[in-house]
N, C-alpha and C. Protein backbone atom coordinates (compact mmCIF):
# COMPACT_ATOMS: atom_id res chain seq x y z
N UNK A 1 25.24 -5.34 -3.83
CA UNK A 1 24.16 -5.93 -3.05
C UNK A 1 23.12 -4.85 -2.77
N UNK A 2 21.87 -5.45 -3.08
CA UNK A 2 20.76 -4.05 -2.88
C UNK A 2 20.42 -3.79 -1.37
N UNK A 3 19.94 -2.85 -1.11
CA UNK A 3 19.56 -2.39 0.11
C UNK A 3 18.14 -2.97 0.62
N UNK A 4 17.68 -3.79 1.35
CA UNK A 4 16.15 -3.86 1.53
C UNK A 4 15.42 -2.67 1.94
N UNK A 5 14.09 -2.70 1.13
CA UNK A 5 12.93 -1.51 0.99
C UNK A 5 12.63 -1.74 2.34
N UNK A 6 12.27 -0.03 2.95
CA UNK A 6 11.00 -0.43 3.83
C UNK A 6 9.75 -0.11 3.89
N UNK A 7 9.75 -0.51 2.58
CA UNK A 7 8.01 -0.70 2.18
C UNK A 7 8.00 -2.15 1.16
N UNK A 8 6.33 -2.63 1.42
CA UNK A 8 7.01 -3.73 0.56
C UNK A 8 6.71 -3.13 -0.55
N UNK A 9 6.93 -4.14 -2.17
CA UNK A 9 7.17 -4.01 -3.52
C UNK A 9 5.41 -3.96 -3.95
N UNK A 10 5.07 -3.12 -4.77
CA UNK A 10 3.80 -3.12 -5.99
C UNK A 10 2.47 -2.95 -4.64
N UNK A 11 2.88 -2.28 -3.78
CA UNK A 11 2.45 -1.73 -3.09
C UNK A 11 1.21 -2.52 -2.31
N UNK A 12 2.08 -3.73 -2.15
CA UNK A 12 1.43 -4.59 -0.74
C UNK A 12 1.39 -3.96 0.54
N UNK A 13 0.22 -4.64 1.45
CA UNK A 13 0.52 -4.36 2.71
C UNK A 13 1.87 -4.63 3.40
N UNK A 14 1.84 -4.43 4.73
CA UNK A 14 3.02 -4.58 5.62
C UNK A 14 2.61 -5.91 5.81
N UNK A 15 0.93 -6.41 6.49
CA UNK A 15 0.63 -7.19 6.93
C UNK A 15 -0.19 -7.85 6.10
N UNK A 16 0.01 -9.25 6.07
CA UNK A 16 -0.61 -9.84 4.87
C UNK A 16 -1.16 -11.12 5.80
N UNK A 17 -2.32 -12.33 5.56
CA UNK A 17 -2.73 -13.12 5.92
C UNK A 17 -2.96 -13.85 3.99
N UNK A 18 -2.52 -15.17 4.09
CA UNK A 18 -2.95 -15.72 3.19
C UNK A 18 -3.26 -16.86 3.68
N UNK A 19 -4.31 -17.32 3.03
CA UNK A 19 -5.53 -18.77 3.08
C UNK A 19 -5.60 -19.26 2.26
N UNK A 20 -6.13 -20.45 2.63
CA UNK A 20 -6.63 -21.29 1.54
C UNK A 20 -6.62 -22.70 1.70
N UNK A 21 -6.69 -23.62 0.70
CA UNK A 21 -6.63 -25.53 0.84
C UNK A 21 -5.43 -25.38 1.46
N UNK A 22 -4.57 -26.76 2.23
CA UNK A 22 -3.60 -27.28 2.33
C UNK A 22 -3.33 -27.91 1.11
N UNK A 23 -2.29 -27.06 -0.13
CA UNK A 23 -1.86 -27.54 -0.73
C UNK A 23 -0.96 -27.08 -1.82
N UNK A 24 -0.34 -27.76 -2.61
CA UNK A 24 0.97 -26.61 -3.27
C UNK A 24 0.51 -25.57 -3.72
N UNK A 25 -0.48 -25.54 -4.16
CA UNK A 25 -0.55 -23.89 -4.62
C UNK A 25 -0.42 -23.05 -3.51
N UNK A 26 -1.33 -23.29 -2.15
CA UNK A 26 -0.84 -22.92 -0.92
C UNK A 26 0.67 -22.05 -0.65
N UNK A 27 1.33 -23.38 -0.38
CA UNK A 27 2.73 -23.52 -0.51
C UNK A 27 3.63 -22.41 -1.10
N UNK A 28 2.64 -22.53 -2.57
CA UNK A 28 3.85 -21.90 -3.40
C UNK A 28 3.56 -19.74 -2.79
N UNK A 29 2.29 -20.26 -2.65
CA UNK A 29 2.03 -18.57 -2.46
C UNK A 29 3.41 -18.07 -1.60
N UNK A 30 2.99 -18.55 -0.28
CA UNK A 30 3.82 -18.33 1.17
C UNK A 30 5.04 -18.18 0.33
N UNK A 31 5.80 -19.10 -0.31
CA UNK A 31 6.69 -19.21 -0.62
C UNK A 31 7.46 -18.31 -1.66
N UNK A 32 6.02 -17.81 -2.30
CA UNK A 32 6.95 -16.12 -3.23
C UNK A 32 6.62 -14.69 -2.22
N UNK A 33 5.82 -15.11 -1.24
CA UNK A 33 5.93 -14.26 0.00
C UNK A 33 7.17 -14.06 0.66
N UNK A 34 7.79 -14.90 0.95
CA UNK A 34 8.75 -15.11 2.05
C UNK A 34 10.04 -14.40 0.57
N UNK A 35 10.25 -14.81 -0.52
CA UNK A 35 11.10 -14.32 -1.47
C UNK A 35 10.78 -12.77 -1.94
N UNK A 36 9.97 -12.53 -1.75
CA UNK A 36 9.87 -10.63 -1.77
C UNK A 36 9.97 -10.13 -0.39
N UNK A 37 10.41 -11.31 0.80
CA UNK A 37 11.45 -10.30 1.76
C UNK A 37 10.10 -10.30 2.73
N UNK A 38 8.88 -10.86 2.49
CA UNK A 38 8.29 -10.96 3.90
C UNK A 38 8.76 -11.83 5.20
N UNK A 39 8.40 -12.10 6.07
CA UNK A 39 8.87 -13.11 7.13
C UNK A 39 7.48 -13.71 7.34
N UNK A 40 7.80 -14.79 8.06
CA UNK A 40 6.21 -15.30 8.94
C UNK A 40 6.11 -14.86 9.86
N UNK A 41 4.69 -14.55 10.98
CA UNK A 41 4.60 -14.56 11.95
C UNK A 41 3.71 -15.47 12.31
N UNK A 42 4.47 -16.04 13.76
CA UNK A 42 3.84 -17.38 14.23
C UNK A 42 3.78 -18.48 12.79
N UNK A 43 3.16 -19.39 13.67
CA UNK A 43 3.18 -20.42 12.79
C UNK A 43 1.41 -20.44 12.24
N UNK A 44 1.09 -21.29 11.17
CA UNK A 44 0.02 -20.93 10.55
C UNK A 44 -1.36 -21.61 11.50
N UNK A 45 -2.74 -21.32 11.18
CA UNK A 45 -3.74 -21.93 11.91
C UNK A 45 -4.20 -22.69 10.63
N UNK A 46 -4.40 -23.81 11.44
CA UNK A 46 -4.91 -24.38 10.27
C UNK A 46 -6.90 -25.49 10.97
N UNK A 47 -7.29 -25.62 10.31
CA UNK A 47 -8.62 -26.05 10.55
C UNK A 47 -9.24 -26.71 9.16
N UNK A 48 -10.34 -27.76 9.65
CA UNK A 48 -10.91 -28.27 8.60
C UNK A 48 -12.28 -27.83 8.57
N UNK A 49 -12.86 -27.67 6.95
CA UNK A 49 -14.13 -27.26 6.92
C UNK A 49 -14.48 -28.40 6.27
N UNK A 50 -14.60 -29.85 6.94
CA UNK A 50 -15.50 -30.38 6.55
C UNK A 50 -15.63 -31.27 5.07
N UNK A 51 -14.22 -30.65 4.18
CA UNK A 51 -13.97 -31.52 3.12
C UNK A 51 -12.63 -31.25 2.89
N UNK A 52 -11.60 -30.31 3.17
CA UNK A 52 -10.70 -30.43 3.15
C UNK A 52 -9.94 -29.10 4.58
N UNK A 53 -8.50 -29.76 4.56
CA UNK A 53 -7.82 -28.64 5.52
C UNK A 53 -7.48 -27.20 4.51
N UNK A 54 -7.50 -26.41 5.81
CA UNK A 54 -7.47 -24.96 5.10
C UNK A 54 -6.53 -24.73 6.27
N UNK A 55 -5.87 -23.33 5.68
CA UNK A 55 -4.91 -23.17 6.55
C UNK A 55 -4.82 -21.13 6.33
N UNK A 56 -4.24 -20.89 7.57
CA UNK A 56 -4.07 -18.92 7.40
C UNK A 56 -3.00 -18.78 7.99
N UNK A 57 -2.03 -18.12 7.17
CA UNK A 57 -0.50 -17.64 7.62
C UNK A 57 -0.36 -16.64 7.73
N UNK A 58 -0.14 -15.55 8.44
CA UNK A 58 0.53 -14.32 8.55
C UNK A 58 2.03 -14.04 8.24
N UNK A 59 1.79 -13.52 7.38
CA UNK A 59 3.40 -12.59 6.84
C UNK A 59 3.30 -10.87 7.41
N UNK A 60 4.53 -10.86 7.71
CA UNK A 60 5.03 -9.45 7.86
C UNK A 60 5.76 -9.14 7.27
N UNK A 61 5.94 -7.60 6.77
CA UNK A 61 6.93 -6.81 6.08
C UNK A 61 7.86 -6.40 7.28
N UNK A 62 9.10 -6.65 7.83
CA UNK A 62 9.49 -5.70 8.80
C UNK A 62 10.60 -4.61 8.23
N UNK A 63 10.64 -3.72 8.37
CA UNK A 63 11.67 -2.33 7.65
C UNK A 63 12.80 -3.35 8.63
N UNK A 64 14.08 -2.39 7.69
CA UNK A 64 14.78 -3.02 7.64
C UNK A 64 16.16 -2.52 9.06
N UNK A 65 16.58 -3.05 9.32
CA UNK A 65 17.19 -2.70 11.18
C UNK A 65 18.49 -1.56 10.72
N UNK A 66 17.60 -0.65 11.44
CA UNK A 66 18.71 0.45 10.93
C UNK A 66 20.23 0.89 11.94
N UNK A 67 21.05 1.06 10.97
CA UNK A 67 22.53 0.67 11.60
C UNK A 67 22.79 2.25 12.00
N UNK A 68 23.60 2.34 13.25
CA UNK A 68 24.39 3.87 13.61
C UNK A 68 25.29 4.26 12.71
């Protein structure tokens, strides 16, 4: 079993915000976010501009909880 990095991979931020439509591509982003070991923070904002919903999620990298 591998050890989790505490940095993230291909040299992303710690802190990431991703945007965009409400919709699977959306989705899928967050969703290879959360599989390279980011987490969410809070839940997303979401708002309409007027022709469709858009939405902004915050991901965090958190290092990983170090044991005695």
């Amino acid at each position: 079993m591998s050890t989790p990095s505490s940095t993230p991979p291909d040299g992303l931020p710690r802190y990431r915000v991703l945007t965009g439509p409400d919709d699977a591509s959306f989705c899928h982003r967050v969703s290879e976010a959360l599989a390279l070991g980011y987490e969410l923070h809070e839940g997303p904002a979401v708002t309409f501009d007027g022709e469709r919903v858009v939405v902004a999620q915050a991901l965090l990298w958190l290092q990983p909880s170090r044991q005695s």
